[in-house]
Protein backbone atom coordinates (compact mmCIF):
# COMPACT_ATOMS: atom_id res chain seq x y z
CA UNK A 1 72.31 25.39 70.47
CA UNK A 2 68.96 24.20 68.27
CA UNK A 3 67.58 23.66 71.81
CA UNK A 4 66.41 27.44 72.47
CA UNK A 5 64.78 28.45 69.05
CA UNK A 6 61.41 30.07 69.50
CA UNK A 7 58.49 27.90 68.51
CA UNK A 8 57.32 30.87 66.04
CA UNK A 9 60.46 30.05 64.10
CA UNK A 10 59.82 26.03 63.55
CA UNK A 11 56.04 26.11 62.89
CA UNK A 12 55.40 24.23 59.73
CA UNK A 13 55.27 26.59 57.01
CA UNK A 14 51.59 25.95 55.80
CA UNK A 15 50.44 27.13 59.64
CA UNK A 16 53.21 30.54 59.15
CA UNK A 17 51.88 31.44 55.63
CA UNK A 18 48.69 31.05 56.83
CA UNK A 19 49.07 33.38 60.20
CA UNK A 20 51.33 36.19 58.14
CA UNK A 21 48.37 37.38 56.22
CA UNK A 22 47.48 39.52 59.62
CA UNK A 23 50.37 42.51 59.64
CA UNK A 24 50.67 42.25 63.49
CA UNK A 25 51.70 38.21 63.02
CA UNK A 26 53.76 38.91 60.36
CA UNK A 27 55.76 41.73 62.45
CA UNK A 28 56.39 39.36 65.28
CA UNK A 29 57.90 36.31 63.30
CA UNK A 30 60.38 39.10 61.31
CA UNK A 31 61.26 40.44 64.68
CA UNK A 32 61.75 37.18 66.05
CA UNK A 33 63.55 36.36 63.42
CA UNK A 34 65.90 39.05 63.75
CA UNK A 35 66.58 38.62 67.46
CA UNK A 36 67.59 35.10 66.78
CA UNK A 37 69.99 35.42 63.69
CA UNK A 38 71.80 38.07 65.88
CA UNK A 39 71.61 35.78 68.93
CA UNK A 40 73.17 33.15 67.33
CA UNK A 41 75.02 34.21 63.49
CA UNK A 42 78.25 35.04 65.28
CA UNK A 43 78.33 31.59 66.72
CA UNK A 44 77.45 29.70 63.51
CA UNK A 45 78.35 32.25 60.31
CA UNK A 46 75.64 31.09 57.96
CA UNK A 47 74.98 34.47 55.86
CA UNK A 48 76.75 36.47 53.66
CA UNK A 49 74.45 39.29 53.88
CA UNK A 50 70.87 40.08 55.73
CA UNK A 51 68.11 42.02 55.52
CA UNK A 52 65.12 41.36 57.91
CA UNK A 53 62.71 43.86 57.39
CA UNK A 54 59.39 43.30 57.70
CA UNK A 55 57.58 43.84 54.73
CA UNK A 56 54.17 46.12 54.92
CA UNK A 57 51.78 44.25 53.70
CA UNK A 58 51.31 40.52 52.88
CA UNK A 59 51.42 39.96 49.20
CA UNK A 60 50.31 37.20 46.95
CA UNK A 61 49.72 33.08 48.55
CA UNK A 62 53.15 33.48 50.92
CA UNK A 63 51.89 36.37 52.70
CA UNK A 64 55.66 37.85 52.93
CA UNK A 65 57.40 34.34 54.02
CA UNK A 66 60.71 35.14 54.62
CA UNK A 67 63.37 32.63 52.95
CA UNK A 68 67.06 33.24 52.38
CA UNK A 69 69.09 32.35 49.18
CA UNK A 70 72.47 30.19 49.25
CA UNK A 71 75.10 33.26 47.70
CA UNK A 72 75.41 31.61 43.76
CA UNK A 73 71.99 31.65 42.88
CA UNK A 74 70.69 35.52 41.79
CA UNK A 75 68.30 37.17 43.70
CA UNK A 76 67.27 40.92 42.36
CA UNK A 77 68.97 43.89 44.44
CA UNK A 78 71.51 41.50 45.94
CA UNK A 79 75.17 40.83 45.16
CA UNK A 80 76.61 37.87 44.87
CA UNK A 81 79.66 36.39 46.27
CA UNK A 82 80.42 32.89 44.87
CA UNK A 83 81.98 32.40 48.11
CA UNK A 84 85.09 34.18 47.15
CA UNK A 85 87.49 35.91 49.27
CA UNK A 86 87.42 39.37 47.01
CA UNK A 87 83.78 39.63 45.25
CA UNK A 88 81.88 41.82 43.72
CA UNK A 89 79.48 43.90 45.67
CA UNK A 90 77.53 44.61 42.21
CA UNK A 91 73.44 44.05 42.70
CA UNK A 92 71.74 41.39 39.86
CA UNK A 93 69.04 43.33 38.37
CA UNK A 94 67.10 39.78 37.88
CA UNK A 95 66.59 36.77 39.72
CA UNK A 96 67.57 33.16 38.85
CA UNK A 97 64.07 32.06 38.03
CA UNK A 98 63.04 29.92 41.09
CA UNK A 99 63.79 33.01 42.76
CA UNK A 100 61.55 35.15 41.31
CA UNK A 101 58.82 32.96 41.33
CA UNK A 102 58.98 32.34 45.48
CA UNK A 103 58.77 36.28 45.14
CA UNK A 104 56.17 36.43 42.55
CA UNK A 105 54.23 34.04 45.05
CA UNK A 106 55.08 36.60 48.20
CA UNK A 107 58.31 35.36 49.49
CA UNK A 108 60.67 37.93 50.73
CA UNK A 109 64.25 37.42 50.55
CA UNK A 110 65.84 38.21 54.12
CA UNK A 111 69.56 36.39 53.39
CA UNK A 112 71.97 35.43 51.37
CA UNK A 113 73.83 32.32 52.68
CA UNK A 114 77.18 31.07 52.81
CA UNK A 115 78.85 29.08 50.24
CA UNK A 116 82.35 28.23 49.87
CA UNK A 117 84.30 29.41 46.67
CA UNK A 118 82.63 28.48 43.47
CA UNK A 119 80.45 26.03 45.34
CA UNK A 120 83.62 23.53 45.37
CA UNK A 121 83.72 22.08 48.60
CA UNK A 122 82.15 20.52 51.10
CA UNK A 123 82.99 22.43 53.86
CA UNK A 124 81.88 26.24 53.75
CA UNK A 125 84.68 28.35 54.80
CA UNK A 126 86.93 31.00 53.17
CA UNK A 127 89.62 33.42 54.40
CA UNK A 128 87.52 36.77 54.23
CA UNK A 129 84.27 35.48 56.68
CA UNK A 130 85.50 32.27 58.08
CA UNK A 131 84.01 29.17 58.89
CA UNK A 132 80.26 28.23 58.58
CA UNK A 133 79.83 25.90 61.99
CA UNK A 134 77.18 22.89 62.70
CA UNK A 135 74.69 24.42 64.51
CA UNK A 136 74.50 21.15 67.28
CA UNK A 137 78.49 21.86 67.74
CA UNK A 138 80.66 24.47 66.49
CA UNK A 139 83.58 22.99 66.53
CA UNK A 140 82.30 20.58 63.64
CA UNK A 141 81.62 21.16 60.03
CA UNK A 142 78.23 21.95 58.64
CA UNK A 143 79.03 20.84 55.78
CA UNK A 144 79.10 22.26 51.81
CA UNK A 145 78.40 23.39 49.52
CA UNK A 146 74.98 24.87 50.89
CA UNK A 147 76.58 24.78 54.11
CA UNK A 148 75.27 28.30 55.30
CA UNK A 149 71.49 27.54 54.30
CA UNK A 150 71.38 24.23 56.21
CA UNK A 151 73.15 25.37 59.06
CA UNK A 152 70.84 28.24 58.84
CA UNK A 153 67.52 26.44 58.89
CA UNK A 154 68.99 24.03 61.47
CA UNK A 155 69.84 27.01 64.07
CA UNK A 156 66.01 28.86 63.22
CA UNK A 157 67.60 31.65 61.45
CA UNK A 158 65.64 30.70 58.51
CA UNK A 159 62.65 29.37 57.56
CA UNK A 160 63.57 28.03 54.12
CA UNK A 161 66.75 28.61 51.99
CA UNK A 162 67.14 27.83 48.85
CA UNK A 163 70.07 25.88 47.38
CA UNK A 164 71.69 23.97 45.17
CA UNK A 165 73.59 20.38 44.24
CA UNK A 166 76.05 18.91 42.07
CA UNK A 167 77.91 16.47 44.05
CA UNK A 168 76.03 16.30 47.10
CA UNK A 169 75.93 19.87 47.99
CA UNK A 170 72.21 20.07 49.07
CA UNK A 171 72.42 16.63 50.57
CA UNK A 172 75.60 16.39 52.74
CA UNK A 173 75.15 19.44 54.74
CA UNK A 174 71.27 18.44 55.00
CA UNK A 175 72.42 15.23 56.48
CA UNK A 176 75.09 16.77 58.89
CA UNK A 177 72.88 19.82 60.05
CA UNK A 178 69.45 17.70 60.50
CA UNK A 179 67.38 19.58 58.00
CA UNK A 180 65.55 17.91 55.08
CA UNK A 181 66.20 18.97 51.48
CA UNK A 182 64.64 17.93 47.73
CA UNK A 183 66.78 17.67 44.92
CA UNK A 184 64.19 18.19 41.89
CA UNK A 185 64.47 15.80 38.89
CA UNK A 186 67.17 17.23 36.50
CA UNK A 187 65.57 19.80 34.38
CA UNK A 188 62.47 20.03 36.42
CA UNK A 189 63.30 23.35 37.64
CA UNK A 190 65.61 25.89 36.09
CA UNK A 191 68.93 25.52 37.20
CA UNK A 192 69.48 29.49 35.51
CA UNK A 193 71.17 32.12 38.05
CA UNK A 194 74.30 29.95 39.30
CA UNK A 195 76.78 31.12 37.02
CA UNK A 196 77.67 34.86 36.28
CA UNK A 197 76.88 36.01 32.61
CA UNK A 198 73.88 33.84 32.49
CA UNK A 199 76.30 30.64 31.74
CA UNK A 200 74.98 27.18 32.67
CA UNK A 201 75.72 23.88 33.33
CA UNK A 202 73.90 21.37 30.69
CA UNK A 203 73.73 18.03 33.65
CA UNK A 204 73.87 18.02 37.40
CA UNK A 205 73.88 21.29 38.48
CA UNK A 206 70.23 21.70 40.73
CA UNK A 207 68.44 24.68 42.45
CA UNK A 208 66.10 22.84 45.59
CA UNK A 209 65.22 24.14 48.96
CA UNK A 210 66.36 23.29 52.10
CA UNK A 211 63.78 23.26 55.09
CA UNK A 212 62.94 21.57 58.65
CA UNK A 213 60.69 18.83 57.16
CA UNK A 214 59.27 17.12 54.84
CA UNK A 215 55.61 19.04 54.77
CA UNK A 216 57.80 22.32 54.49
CA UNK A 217 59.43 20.99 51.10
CA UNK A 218 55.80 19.49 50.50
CA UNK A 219 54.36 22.57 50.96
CA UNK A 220 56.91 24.82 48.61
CA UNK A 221 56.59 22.29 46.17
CA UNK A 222 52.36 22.77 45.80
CA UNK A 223 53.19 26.65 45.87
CA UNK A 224 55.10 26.39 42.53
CA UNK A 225 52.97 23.66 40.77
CA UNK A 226 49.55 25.70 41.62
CA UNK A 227 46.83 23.46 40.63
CA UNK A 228 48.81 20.58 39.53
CA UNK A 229 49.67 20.12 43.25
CA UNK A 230 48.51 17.34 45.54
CA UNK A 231 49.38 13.77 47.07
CA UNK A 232 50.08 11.36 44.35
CA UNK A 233 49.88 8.10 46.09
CA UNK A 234 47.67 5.61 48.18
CA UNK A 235 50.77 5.39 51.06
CA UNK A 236 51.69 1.86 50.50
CA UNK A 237 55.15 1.94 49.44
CA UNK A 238 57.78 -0.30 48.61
CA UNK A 239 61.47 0.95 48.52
CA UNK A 240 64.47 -0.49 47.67
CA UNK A 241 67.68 -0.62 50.76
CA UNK A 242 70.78 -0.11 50.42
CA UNK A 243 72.30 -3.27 52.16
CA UNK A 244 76.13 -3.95 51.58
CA UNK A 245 77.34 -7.09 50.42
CA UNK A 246 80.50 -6.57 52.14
CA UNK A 247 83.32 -4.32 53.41
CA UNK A 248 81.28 -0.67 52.96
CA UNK A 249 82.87 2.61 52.55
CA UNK A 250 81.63 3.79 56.08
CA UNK A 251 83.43 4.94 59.07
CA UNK A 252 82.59 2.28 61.56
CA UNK A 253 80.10 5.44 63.62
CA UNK A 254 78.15 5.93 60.45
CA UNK A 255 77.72 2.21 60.08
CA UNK A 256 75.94 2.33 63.63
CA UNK A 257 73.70 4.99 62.68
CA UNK A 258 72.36 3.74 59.65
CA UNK A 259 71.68 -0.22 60.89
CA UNK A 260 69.86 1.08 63.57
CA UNK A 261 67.66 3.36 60.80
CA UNK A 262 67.57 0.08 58.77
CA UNK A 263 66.51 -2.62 61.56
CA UNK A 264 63.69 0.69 62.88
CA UNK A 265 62.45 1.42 58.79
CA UNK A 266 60.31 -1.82 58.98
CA UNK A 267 58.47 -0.37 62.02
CA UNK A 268 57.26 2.50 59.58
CA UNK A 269 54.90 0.17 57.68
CA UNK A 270 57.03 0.59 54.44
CA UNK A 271 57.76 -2.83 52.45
CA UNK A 272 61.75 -3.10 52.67
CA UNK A 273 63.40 -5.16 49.43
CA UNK A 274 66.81 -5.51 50.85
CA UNK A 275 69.72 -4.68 48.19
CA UNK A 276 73.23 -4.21 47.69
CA UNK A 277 72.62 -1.49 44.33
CA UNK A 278 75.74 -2.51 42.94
CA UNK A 279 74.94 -1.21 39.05
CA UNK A 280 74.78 2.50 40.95
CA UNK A 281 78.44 2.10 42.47
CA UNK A 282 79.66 0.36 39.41
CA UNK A 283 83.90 2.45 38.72
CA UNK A 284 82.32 3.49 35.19
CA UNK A 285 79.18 5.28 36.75
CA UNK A 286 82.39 7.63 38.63
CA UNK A 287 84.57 8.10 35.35
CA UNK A 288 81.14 9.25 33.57
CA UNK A 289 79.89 11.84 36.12
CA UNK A 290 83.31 13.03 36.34
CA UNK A 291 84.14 13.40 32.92
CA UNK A 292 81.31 15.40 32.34
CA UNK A 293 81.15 17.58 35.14
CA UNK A 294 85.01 18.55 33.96
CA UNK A 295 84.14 18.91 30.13
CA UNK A 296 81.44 21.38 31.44
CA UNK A 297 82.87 23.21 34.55
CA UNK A 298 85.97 23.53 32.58
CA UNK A 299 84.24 25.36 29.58
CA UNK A 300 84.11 27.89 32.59
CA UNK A 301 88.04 27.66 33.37
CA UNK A 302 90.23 29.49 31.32
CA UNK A 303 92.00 27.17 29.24
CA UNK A 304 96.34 28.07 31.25
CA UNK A 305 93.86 27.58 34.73
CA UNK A 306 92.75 23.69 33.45
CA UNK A 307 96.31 23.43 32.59
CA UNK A 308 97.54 24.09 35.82
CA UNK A 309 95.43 22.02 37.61
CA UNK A 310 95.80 18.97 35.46
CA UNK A 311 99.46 19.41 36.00
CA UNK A 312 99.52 18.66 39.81
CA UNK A 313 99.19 15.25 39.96
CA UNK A 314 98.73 14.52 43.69
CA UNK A 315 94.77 15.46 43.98
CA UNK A 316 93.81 13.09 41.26
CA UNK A 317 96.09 10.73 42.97
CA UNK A 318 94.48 11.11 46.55
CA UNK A 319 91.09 10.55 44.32
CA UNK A 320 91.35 8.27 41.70
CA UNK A 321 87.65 7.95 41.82
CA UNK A 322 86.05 11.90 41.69
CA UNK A 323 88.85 14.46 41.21
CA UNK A 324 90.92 12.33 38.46
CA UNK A 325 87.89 11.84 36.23
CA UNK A 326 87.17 15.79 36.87
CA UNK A 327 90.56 16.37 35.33
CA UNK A 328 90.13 14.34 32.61
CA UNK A 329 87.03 15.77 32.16
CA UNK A 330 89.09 19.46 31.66
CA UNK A 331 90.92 18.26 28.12
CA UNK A 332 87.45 19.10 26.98
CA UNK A 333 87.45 16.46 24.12
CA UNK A 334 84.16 16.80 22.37
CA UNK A 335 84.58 13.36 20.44
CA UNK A 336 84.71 11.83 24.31
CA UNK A 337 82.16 14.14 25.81
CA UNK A 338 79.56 13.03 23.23
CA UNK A 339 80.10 8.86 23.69
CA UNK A 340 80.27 9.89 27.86
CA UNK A 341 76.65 11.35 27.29
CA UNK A 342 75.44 8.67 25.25
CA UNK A 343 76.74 5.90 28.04
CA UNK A 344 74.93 8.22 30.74
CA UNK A 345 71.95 8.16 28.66
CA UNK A 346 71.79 4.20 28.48
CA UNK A 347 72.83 3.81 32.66
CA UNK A 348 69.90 5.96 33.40
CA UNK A 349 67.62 3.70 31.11
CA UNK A 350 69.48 0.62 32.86
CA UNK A 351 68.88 2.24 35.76
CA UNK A 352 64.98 2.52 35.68
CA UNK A 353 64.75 -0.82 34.12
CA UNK A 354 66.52 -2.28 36.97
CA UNK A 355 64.59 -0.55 39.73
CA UNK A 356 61.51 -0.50 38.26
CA UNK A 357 59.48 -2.67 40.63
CA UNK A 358 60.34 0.04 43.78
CA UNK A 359 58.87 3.23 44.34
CA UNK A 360 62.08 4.52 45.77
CA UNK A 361 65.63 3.52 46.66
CA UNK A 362 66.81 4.46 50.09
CA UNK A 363 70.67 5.21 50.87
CA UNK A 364 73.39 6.89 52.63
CA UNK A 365 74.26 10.58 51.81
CA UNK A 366 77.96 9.60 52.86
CA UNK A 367 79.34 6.96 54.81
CA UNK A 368 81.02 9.75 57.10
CA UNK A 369 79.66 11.41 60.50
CA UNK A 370 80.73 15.39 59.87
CA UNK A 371 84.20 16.17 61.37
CA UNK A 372 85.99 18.71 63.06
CA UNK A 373 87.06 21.60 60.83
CA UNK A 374 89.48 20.58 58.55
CA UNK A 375 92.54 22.75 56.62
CA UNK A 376 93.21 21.91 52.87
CA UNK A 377 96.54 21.06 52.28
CA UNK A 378 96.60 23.21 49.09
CA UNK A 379 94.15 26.14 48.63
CA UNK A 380 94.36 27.74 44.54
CA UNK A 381 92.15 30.33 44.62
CA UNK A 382 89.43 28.13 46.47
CA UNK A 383 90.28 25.24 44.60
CA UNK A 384 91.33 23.11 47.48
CA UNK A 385 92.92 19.20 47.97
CA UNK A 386 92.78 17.67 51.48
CA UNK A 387 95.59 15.41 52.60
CA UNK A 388 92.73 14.14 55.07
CA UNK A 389 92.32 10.12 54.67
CA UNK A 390 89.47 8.46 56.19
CA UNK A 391 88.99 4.70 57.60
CA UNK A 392 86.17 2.97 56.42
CA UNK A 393 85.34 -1.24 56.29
CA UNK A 394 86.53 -1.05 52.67
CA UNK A 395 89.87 0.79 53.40
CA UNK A 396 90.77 4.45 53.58
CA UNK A 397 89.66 6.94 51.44
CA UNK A 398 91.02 10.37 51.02
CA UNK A 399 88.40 13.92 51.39
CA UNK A 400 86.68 13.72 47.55
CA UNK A 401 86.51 10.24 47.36
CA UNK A 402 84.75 9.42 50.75
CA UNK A 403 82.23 12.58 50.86
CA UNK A 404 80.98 11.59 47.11
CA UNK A 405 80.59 7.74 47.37
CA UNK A 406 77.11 7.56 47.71
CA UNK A 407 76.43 11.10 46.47
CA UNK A 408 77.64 10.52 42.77
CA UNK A 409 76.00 7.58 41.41
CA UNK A 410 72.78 9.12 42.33
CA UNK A 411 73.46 12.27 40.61
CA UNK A 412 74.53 10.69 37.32
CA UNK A 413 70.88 9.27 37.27
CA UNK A 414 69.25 12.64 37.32
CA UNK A 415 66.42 11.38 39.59
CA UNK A 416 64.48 13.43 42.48
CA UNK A 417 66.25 13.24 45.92
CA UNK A 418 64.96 13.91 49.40
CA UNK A 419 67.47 13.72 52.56
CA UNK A 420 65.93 13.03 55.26
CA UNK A 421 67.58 12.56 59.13
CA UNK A 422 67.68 9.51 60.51
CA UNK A 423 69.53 9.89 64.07
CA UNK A 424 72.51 11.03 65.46
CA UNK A 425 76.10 10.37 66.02
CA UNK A 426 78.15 9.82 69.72
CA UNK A 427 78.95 13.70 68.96
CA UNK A 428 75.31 14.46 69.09
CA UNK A 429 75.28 15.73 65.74
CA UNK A 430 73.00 14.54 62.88
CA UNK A 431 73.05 12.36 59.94
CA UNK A 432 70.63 11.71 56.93
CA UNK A 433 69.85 9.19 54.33
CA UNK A 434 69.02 9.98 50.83
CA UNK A 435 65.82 9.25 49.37
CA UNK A 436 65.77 8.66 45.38
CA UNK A 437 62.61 8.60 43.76
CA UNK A 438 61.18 8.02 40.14
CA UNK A 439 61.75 10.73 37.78
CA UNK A 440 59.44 13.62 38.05
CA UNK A 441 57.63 11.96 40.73
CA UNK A 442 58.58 14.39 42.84
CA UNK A 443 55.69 14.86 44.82
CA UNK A 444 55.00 10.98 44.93
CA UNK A 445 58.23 10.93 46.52
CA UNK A 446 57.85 13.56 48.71
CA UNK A 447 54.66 11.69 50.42
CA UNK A 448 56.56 8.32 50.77
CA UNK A 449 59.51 10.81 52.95
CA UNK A 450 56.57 12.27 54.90
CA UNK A 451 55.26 8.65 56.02
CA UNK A 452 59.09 7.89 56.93
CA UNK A 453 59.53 10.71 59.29
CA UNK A 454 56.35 10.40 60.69
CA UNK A 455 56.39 7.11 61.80
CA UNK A 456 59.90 6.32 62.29
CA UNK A 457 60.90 6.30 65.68
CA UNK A 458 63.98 8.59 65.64
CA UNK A 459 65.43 12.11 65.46
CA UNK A 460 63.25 14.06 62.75
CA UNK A 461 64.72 17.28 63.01
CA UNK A 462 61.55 18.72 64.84
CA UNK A 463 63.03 18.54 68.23
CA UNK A 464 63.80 22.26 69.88
């Protein structure tokens, strides 16, 4: 399907911004833009809603770049869904604050993208629109929780969409659709405009854009730092790689993806420490992130709801090492909650300590190729369990606990992420690596992902 998108709609976006200041340029790339989101949407289901009027005039430094939203984060004059199956169709009068800053700069919102509901799942499906499909097969997954904004951007139907992570939700359908995406360093964006009522989450939660390469998310990233923006290193890097000291948690196709990455990463000119990263996979670095996330996502859950959930014991069975923590997490003990924070506090210090002597650590988003649509076994008003056991070198592993091996240790640190794509599975559909870089380095690391995917002989995500 990505074969046939117009070569207006995968410029890089410093060459679009550039050509949209003249109105006759700008009119072209919105129709073209239309023409191929009704071409292929129906095929793929990536938005909630559209709009893709040009605007008259280019305003401010984006010259009216269109970029779609993922359906949690506010954008003004547009409802939200939360991926529910009955939402409201009520407009937010303001925008989560990334938002209105892309628009401040000129951006104009054109979509809302697909989520599933409450952003808790990785696939991106409900009962009222269906399923979000990969855009290089339909009958596979595109992933979640920003499923619709990668599989967007993958297909050309955008040119950016913003999204967001907890758990790997920026990263896993990055790495499945073939799209790059930057996780900012906790707090180094505002994470406001996920939650209705203007709730938030205190850890995890990100807002970070999904595009089709790294000088796209290079390129965004300048925008909103203005004249604090430019290249922070010399481009000799050193990074550490993941390298398992045994049985990994990888389906045996994922394996083959990423040793070929790893023997082709020394071609790139990057200095390669080899290393197993065992204090990141450590079981306590799973019971913190876990308890935490529940304590705070369950300050959201009405007290009988928690209840409920805790009391059905097979999910936390099927993942002792994600869903039981989260349900532990929902007693909402403040006493525990406080000494969880303080142990998070001293593994991230642990954590920089230990790495100190690499300017990033490279690893896998997940150790599974995406799959064929899947069916919950149990569906609670979105909140969904999977019966669905995977086989990896280190034994099978249920849904949770496979897609958030590598995702969650890397989110308890808090550091910058970048996926990047790295090749492609015997389906023909893609699969990234993460990219973890020093805290509020983002840029730094955003230069060392650019060097990667332009010297590494493999699929970049470029290809139409």
């Amino acid at each position: 399907m990505t074969v046939d998108i117009p070569e207006i709609l995968t410029r890089p976006l410093r060459e679009t911004v550039a050509e949209l200041a003249d109105d006759t340029t700008r009119e072209t790339l919105y129709r073209a833009l239309r023409a191929r989101r009704e071409d292929v949407e129906p095929v793929v289901n990536a938005f909630e809603a559209r709009r893709e009027q040009s605007p008259r005039a280019a305003k401010g430094p984006l010259n009216g770049l269109p970029v779609t939203v993922k359906d949690q984060i506010a954008a003004e004059g547009w409802p939200r869904t939360f991926g529910l199956e009955r939402p409201s169709r009520r407009a937010d009068r303001a925008s989560a604050s990334i938002v209105a800053r892309l628009v401040g700069l000129g951006a104009e919102v054109t979509g809302k993208t697909a989520l599933p509901p409450n952003a808790l799942d990785f696939q991106t499906f409900n009962r009222r629109r269906g399923r979000t499909s990969n855009p290089h097969d339909p009958r596979f997954t595109a992933g979640g929780s920003s499923g619709g904004g990668a599989a967007a951007v993958a297909s050309g139907m955008s040119l950016l969409d913003i999204g967001a992570d907890l758990a790997g939700s920026l990263r896993l359908p990055a790495a499945w659709c073939g799209v790059t995406s930057l996780t900012p360093t906790e707090g180094g964006w505002p994470a406001d405009g996920m939650l209705p009522g203007g709730q938030r989450l205190q850890h995890f939660a990100r807002i970070g854009p999904i595009a089709r390469r790294v000088d796209d998310l290079a390129f965004l990233w300048d925008c909103l730092a203005g004249a604090e923006a430019g290249k922070e290193t010399s481009g000799s890097y050193r990074i550490g790689l993941w390298t398992p000291d045994g049985p990994a948690p990888m389906e045996a196709a994922a394996r083959t993806v990423w040793d070929g990455f790893s023997t082709r990463l020394a071609a790139t000119g990057v200095t390669v420490e080899p290393d197993p990263m065992r204090p990141l996979f450590k079981p306590e670095s799973y019971r913190l992130f876990g308890e935490i996330m529940g304590y705070e996502t369950g300050a959201l859950i009405p007290a009988p709801i928690r209840w409920l959930l805790r009391r059905d014991r097979s999910p936390a069975r099927r993942s002792p090492g994600f869903l039981a923590h989260v349900h532990t997490g929902y007693r909402r003990d403040g006493t525990r909650h406080a000494d969880n924070l303080a142990r998070m506090a001293v593994a991230r210090r642990e954590a920089a300590a230990r790495f100190d002597g690499v300017d990033a650590l490279v690893l896998p988003v997940t150790g599974l190729c995406a799959f064929r649509h899947l069916d919950p076994s149990s569906d609670r008003a979105g909140v969904r369990d999977y019966a669905q056991r995977f086989d990896t070198a280190a034994g099978p592993l249920f849904y949770f606990d496979a897609l958030t091996r590598f995702a969650v240790p890397v989110t308890l640190l808090g550091w910058p992420v970048v996926t990047l794509p790295i090749g492609r599975d015997a389906n023909g559909i893609p699969l990234g690596v993460q990219v973890v870089g020093k805290p509020g380095r983002e840029r730094a690391l955003l230069d060392l992902c650019a060097t990667i995917e332009t010297r590494l002989p493999a699929y970049s995500g470029t290809e139409r």
